[in-house]
C-alpha atoms as a PDB file:
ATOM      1  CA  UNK A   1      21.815   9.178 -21.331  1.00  0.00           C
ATOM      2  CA  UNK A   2      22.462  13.108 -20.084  1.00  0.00           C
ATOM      3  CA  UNK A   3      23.519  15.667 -22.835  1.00  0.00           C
ATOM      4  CA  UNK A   4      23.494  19.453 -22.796  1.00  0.00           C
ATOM      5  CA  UNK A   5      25.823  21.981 -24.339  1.00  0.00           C
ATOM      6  CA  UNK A   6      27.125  25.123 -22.223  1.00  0.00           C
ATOM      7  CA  UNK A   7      24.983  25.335 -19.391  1.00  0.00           C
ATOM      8  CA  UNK A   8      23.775  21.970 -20.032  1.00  0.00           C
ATOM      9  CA  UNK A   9      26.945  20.664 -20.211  1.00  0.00           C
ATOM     10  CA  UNK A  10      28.378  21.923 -16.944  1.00  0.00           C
ATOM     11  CA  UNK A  11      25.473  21.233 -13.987  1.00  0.00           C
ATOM     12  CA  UNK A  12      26.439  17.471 -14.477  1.00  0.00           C
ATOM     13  CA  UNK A  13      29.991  18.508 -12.863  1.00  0.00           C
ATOM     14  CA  UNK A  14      30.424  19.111  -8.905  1.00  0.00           C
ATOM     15  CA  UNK A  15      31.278  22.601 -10.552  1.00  0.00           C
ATOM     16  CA  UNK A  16      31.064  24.776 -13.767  1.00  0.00           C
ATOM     17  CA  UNK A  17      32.476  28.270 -15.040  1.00  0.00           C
ATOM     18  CA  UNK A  18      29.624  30.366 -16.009  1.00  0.00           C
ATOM     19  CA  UNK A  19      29.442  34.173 -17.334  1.00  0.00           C
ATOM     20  CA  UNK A  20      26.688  37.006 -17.155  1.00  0.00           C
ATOM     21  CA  UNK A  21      26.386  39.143 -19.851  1.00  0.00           C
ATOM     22  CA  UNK A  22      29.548  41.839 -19.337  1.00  0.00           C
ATOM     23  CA  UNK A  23      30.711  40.458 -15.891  1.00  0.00           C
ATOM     24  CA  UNK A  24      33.519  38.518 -14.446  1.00  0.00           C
ATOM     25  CA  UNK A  25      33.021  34.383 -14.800  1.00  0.00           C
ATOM     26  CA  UNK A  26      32.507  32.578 -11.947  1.00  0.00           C
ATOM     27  CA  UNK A  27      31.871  29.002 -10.513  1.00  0.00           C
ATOM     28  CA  UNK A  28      28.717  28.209  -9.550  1.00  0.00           C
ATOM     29  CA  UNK A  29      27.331  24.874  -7.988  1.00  0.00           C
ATOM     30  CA  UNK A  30      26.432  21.861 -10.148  1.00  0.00           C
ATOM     31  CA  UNK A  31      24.617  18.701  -9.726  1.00  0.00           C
ATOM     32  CA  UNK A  32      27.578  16.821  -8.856  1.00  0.00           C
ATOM     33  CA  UNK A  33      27.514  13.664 -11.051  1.00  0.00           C
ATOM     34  CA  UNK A  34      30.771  14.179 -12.695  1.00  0.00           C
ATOM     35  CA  UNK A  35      33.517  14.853 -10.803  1.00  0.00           C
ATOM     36  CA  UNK A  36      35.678  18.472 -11.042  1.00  0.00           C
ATOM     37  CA  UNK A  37      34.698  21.261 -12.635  1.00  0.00           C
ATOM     38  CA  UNK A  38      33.626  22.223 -16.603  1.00  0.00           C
ATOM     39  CA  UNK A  39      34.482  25.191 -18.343  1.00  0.00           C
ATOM     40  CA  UNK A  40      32.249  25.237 -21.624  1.00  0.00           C
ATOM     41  CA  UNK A  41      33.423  28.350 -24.830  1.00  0.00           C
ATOM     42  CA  UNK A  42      36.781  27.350 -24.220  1.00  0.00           C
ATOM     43  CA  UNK A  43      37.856  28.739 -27.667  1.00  0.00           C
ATOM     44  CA  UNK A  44      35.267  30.845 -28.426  1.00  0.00           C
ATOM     45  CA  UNK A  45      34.649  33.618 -25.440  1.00  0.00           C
ATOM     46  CA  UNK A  46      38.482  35.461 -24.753  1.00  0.00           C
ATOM     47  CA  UNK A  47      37.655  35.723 -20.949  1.00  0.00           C
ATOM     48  CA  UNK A  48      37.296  31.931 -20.763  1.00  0.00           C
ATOM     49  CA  UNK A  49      40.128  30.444 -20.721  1.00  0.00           C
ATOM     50  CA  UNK A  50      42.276  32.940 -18.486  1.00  0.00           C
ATOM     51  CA  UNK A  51      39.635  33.191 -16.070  1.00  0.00           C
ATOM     52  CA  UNK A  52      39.202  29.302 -15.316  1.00  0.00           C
ATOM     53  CA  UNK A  53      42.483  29.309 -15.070  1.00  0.00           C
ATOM     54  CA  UNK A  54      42.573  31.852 -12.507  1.00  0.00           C
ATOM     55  CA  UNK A  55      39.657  29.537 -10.375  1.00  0.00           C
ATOM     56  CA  UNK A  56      41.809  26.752 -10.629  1.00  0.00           C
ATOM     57  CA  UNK A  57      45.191  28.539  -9.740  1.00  0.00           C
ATOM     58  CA  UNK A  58      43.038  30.072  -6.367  1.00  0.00           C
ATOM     59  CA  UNK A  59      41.443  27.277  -5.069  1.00  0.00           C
ATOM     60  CA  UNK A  60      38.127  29.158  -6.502  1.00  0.00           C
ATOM     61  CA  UNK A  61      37.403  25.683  -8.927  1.00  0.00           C
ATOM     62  CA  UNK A  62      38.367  22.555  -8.947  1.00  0.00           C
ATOM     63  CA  UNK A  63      40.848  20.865 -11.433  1.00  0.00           C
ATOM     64  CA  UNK A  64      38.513  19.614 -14.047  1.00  0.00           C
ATOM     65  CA  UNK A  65      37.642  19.564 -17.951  1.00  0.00           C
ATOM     66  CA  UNK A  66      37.617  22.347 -20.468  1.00  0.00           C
ATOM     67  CA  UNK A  67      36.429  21.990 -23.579  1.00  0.00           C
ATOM     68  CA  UNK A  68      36.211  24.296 -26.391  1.00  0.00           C
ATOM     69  CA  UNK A  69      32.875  25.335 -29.301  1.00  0.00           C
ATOM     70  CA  UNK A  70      32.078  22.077 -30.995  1.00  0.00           C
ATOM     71  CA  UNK A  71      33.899  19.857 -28.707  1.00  0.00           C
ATOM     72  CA  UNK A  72      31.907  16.842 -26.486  1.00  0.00           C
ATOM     73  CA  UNK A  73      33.042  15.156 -23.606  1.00  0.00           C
ATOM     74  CA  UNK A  74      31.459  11.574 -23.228  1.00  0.00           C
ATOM     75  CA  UNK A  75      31.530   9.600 -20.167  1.00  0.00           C
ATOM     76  CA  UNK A  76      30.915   6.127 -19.071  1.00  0.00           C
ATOM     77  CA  UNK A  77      30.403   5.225 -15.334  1.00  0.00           C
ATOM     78  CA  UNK A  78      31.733   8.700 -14.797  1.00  0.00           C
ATOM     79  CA  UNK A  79      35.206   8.277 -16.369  1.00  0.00           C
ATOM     80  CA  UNK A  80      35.948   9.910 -19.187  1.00  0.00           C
ATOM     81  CA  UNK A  81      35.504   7.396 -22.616  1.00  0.00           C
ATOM     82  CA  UNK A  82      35.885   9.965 -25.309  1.00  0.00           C
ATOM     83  CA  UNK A  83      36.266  13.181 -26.975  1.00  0.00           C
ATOM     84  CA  UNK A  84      34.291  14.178 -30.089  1.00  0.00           C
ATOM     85  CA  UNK A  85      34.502  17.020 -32.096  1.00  0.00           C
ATOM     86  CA  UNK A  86      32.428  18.680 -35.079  1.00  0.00           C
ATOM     87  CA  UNK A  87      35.170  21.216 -36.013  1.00  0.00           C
ATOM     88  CA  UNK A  88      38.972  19.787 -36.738  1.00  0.00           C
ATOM     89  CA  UNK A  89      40.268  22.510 -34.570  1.00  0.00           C
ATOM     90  CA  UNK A  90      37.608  21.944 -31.761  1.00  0.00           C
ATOM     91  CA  UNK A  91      39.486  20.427 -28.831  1.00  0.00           C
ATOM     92  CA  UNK A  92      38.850  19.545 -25.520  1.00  0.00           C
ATOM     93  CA  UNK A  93      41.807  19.847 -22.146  1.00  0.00           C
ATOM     94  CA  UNK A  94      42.595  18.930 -18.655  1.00  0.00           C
ATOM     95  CA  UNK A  95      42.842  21.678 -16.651  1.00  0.00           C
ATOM     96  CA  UNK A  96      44.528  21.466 -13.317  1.00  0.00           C
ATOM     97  CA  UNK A  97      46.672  23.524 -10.915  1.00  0.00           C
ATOM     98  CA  UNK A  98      49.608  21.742  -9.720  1.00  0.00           C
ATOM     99  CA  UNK A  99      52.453  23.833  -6.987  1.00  0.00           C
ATOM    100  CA  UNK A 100      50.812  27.792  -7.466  1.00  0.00           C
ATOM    101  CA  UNK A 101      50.124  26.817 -11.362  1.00  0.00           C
ATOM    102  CA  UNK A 102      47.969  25.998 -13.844  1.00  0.00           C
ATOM    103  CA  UNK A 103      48.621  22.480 -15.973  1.00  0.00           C
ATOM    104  CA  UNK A 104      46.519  22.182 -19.281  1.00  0.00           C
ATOM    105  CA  UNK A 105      46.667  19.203 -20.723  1.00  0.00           C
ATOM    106  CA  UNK A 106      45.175  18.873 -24.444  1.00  0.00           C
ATOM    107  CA  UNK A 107      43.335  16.157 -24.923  1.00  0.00           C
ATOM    108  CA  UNK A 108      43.038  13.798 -28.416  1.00  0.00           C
ATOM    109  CA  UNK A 109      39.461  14.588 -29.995  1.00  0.00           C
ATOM    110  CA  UNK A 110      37.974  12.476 -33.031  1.00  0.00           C
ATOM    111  CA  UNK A 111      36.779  14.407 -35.348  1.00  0.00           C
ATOM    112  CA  UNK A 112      33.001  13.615 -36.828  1.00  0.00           C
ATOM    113  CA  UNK A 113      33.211  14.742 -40.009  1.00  0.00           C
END
């Protein structure tokens, strides 16, 4: 079993969206044993969301999984099984450009309560 949140969440992708303090987000490198990329803060950092889209849209990221503050993605085998969530508005999306644009799909989260 692999688990990590933010940073720890996205080096199990081929790629992840990552921020410096007061810069620009950008894709950096991960270990490759998901496939896509994984934008973490979804919901809960403004620049997130436009800014993986904008990767996607350029060819900068690949089509992959966002998910936003209190949202999990599990995997089985490397296909996605599940989405958990600690917050009912926590939710998790497909994110993937399609013909010059950007396709985000929301996808259903149980809710742990």
């Amino acid at each position: 079993m692999l688990t990590g949140l933010s940073a720890g969440s996205i080096c199990w992708f081929e790629e992840g969206i990552t921020d410096p303090l007061n810069a620009p987000l950008y894709k950096l490198e991960g270990l490759g044993m998901l496939k896509g990329s994984h934008c973490p803060h979804y919901d809960g950092e403004s620049k997130r969301r436009p800014s993986y889209h904008n990767l996607v849209l350029n060819g900068e990221a690949q089509s992959g999984y966002a998910a936003d503050d209190g949202a999990a993605l599990h995997f089985i085998d490397e296909q996605l099984h599940k989405i958990v969530s600690s917050r009912v508005d926590a939710h998790a999306y497909h994110v993937q450009g399609v013909r010059n644009t950007v396709t985000e799909t929301q996808l259903a989260a149980g809710f742990l309560g």
